[in-house]
PDB file of N, CA and C in Angstrom:
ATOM      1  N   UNK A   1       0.846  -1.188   0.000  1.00  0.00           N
ATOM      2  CA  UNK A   1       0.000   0.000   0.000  1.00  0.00           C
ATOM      3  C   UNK A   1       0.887   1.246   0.000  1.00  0.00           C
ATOM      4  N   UNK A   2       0.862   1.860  -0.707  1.00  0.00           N
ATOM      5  CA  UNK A   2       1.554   3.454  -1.314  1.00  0.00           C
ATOM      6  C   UNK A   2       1.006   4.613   0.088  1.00  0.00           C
ATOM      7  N   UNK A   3       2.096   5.013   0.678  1.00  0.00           N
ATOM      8  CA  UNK A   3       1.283   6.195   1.736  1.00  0.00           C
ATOM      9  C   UNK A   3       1.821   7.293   0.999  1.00  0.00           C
ATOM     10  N   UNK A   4       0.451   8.104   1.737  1.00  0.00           N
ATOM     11  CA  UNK A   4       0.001   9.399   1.147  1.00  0.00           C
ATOM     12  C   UNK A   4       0.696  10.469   2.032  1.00  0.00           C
ATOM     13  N   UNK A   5       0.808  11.246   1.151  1.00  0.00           N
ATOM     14  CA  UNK A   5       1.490  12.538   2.314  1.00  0.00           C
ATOM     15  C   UNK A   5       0.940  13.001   2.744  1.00  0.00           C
ATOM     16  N   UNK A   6       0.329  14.486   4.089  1.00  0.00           N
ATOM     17  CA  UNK A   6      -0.837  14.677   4.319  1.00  0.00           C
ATOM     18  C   UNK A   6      -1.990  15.526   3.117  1.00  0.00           C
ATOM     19  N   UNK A   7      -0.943  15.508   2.639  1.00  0.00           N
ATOM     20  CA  UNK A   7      -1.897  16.701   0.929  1.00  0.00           C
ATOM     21  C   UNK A   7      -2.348  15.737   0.269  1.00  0.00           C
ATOM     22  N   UNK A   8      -1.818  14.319   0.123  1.00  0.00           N
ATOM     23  CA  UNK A   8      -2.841  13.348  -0.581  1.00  0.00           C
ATOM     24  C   UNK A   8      -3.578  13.120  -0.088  1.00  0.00           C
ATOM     25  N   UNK A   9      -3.748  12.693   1.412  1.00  0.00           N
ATOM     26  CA  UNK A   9      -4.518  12.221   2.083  1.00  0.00           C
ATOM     27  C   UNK A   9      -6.317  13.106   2.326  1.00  0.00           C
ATOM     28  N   UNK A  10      -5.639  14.204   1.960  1.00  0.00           N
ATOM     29  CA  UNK A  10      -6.899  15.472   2.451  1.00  0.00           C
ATOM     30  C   UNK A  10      -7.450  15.425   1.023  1.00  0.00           C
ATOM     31  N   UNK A  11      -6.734  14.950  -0.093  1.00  0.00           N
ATOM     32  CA  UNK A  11      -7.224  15.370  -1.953  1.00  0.00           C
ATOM     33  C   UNK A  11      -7.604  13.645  -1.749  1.00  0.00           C
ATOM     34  N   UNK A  12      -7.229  13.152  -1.473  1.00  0.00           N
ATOM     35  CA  UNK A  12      -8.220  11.527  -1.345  1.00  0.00           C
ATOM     36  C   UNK A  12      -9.466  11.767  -1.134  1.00  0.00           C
ATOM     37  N   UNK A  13      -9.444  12.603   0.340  1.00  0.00           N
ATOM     38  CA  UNK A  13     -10.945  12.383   1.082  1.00  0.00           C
ATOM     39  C   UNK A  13     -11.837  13.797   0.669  1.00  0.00           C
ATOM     40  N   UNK A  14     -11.548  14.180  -0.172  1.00  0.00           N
ATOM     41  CA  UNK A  14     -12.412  15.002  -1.348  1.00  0.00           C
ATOM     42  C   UNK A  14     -12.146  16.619  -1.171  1.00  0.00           C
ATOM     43  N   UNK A  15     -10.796  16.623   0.149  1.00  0.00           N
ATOM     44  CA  UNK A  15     -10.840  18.018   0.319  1.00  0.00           C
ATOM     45  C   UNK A  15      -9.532  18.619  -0.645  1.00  0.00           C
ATOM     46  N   UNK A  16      -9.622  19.464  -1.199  1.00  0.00           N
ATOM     47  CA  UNK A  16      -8.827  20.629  -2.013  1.00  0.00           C
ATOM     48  C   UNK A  16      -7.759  20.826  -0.934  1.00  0.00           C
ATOM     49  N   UNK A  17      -6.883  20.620  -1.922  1.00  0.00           N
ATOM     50  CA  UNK A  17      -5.339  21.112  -1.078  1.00  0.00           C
ATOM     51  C   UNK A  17      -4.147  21.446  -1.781  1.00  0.00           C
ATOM     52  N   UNK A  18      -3.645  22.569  -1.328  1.00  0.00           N
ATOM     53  CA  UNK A  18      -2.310  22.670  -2.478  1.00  0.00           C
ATOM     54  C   UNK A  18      -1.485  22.766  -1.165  1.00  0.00           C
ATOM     55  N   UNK A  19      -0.066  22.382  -1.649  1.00  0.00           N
ATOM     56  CA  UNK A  19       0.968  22.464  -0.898  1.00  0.00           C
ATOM     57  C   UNK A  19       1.528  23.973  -0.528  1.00  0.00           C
ATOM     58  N   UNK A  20       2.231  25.015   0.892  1.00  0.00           N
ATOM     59  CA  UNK A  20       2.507  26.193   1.036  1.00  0.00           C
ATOM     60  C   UNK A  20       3.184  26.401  -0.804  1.00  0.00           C
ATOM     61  N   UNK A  21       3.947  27.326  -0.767  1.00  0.00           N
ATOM     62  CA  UNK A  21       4.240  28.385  -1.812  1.00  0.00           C
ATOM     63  C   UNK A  21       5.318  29.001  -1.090  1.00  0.00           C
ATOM     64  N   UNK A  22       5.659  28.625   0.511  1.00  0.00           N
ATOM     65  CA  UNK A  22       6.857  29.139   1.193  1.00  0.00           C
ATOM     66  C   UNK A  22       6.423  28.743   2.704  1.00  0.00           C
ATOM     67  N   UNK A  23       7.576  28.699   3.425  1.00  0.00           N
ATOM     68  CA  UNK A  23       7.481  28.615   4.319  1.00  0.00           C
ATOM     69  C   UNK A  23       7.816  29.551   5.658  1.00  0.00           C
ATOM     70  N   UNK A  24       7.764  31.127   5.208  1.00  0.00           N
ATOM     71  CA  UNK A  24       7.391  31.953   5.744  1.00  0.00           C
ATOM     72  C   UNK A  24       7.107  31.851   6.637  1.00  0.00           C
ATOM     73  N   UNK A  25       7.051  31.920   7.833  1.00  0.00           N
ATOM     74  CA  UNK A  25       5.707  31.949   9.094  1.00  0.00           C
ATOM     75  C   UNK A  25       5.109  32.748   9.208  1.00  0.00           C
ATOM     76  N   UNK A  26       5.232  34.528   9.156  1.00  0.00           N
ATOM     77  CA  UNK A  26       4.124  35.293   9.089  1.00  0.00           C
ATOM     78  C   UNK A  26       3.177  34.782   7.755  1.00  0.00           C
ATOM     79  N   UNK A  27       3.835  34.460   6.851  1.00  0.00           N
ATOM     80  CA  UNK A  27       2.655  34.022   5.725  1.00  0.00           C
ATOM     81  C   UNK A  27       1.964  32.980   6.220  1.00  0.00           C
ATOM     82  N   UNK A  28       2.299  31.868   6.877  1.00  0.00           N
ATOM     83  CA  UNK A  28       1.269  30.862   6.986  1.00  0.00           C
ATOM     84  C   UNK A  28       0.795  30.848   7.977  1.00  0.00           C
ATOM     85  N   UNK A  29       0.726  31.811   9.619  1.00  0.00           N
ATOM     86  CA  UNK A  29       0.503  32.313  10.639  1.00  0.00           C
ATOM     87  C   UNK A  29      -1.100  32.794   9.877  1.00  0.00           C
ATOM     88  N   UNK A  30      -0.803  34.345   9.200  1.00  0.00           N
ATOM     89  CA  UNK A  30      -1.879  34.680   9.004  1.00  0.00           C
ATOM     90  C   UNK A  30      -2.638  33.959   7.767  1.00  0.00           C
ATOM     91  N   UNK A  31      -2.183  32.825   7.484  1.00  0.00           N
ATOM     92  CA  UNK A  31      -3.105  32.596   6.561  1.00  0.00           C
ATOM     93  C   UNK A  31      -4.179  31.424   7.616  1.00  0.00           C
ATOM     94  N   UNK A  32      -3.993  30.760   8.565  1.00  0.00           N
ATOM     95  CA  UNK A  32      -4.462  30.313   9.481  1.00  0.00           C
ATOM     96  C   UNK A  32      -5.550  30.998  10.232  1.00  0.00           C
ATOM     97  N   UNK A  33      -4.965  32.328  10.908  1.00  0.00           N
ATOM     98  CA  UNK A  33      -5.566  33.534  11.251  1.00  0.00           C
ATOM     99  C   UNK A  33      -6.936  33.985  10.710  1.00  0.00           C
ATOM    100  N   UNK A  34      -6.814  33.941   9.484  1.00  0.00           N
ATOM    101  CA  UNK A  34      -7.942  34.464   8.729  1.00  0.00           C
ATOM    102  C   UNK A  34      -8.840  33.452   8.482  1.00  0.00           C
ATOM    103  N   UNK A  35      -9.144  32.043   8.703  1.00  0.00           N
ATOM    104  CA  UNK A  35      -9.979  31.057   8.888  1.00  0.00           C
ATOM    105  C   UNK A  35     -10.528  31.082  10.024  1.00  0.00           C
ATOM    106  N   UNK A  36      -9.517  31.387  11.544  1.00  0.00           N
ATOM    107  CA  UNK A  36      -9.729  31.175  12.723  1.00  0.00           C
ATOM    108  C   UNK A  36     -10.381  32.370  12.863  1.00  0.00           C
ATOM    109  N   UNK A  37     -10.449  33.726  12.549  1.00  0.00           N
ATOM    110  CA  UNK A  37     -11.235  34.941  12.835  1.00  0.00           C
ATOM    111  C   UNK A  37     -12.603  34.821  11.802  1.00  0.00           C
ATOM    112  N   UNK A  38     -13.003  33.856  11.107  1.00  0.00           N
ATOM    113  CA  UNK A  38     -13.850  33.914   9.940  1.00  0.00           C
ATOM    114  C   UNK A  38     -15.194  33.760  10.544  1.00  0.00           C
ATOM    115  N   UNK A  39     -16.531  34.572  10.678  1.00  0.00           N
ATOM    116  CA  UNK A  39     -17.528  33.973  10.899  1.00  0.00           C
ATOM    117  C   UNK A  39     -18.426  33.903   9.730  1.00  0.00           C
ATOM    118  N   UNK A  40     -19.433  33.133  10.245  1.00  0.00           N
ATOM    119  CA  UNK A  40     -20.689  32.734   9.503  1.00  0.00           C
ATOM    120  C   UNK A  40     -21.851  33.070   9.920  1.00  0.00           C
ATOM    121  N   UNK A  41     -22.806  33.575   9.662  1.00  0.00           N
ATOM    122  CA  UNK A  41     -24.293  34.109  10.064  1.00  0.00           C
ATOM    123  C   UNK A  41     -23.591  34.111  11.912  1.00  0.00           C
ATOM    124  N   UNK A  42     -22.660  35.198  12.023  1.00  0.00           N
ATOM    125  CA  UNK A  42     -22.650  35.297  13.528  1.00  0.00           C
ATOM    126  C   UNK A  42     -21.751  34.194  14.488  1.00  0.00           C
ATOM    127  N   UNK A  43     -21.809  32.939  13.749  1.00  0.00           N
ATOM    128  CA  UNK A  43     -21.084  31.970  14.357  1.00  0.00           C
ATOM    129  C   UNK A  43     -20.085  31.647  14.087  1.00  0.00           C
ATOM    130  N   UNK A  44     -18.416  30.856  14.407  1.00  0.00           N
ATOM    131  CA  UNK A  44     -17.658  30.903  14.211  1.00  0.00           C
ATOM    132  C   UNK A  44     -17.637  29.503  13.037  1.00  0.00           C
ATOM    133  N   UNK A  45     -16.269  30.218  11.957  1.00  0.00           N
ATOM    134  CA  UNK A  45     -17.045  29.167  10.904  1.00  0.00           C
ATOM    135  C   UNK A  45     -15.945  28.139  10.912  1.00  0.00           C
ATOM    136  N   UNK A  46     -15.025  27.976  11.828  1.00  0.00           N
ATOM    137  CA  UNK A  46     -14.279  26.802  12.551  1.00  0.00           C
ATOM    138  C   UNK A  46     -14.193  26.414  13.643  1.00  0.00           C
ATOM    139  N   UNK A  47     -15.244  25.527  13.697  1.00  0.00           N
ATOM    140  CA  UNK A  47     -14.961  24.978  14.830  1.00  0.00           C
ATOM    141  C   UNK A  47     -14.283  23.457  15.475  1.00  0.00           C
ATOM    142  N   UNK A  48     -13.747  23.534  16.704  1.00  0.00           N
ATOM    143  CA  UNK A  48     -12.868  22.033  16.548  1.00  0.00           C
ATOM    144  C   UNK A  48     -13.358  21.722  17.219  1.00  0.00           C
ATOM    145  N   UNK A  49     -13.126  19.993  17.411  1.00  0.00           N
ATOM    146  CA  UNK A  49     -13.406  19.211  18.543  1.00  0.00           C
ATOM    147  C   UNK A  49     -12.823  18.971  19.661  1.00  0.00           C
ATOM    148  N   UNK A  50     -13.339  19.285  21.135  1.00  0.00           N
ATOM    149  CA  UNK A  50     -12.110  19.181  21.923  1.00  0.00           C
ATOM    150  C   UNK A  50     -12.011  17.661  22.072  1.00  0.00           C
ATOM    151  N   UNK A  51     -12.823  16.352  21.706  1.00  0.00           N
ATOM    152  CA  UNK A  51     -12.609  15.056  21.647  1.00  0.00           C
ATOM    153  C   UNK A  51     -11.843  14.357  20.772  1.00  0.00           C
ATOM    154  N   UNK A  52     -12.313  15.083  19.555  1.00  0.00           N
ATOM    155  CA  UNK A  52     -12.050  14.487  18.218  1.00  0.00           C
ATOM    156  C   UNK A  52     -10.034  14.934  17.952  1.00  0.00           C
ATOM    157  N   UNK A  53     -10.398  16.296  18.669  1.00  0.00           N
ATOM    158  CA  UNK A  53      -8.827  16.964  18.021  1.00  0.00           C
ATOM    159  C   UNK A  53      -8.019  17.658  19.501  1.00  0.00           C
ATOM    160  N   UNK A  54      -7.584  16.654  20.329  1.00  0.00           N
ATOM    161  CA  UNK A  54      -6.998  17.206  21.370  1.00  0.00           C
ATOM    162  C   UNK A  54      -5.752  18.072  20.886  1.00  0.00           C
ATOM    163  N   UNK A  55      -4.875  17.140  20.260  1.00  0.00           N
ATOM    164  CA  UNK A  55      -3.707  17.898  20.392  1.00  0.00           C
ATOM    165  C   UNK A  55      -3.657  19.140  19.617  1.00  0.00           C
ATOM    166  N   UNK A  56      -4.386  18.709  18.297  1.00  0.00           N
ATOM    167  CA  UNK A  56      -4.637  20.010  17.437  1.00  0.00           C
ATOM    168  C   UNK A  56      -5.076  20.975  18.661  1.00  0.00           C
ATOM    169  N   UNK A  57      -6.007  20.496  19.094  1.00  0.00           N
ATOM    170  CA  UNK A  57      -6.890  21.861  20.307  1.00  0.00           C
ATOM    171  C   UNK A  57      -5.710  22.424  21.294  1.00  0.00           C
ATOM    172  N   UNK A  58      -4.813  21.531  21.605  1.00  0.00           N
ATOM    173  CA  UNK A  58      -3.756  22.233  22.996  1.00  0.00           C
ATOM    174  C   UNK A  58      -2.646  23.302  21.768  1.00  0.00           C
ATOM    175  N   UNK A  59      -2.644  22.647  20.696  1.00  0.00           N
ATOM    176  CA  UNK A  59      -1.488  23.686  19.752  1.00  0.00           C
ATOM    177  C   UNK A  59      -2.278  24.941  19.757  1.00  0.00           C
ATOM    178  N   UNK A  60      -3.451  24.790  19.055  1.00  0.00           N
ATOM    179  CA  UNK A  60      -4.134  26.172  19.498  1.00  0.00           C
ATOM    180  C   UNK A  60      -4.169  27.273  20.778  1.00  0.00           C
ATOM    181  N   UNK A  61      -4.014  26.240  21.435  1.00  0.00           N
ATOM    182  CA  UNK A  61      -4.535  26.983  22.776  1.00  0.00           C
ATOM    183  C   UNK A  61      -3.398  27.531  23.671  1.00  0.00           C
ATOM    184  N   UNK A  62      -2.237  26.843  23.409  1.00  0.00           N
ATOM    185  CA  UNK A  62      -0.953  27.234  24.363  1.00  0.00           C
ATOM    186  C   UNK A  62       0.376  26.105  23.828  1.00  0.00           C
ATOM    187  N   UNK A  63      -0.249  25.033  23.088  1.00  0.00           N
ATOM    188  CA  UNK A  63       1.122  23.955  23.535  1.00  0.00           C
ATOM    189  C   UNK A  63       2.146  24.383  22.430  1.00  0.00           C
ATOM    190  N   UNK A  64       1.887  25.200  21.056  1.00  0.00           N
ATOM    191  CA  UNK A  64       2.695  25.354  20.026  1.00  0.00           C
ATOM    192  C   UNK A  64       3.409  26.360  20.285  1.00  0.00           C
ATOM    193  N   UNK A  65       4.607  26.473  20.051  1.00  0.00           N
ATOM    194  CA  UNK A  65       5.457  27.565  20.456  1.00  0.00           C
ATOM    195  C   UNK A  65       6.788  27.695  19.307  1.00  0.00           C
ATOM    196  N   UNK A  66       6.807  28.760  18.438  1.00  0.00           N
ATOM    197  CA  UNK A  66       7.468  28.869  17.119  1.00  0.00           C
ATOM    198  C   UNK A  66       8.924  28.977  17.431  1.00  0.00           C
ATOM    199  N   UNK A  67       9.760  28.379  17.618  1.00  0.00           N
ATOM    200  CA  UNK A  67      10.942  28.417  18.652  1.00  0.00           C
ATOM    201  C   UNK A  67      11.529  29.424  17.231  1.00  0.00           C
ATOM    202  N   UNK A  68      12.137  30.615  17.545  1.00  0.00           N
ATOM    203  CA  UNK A  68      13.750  31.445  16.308  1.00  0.00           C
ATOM    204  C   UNK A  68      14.365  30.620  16.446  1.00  0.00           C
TER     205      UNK A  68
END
């Protein structure tokens, strides 16, 4: 069985994905940013799971730290 990188894996399961264009961090900081500030009729239009997506949820919240 052939593994997928995570950009295949997300274009497998029907979601659109292109790979960065750089690896910048203010570029891919705010390109994050602008999903996470995005609402919808009032409500936030990402929301995570704190079951489904712990660790994703602790990077959000405090555990990620962009070391210089």
């Amino acid at each position: 069985m052939e593994e997928l990188s995570c950009i295949g894996e997300l274009n497998s399961l029907g979601i659109k994905t292109n790979g960065a264009t750089t690896n910048d961090p203010d570029i891919r900081i705010s390109s994050v940013r602008y999903f996470l500030n995005s609402m919808i009729d009032g409500q936030p239009a990402y929301l995570l799971s704190r079951e489904g997506c712990p660790v994703l949820r602790k990077g959000f919240i405090n555990g990620y730290v962009f070391k210089r």
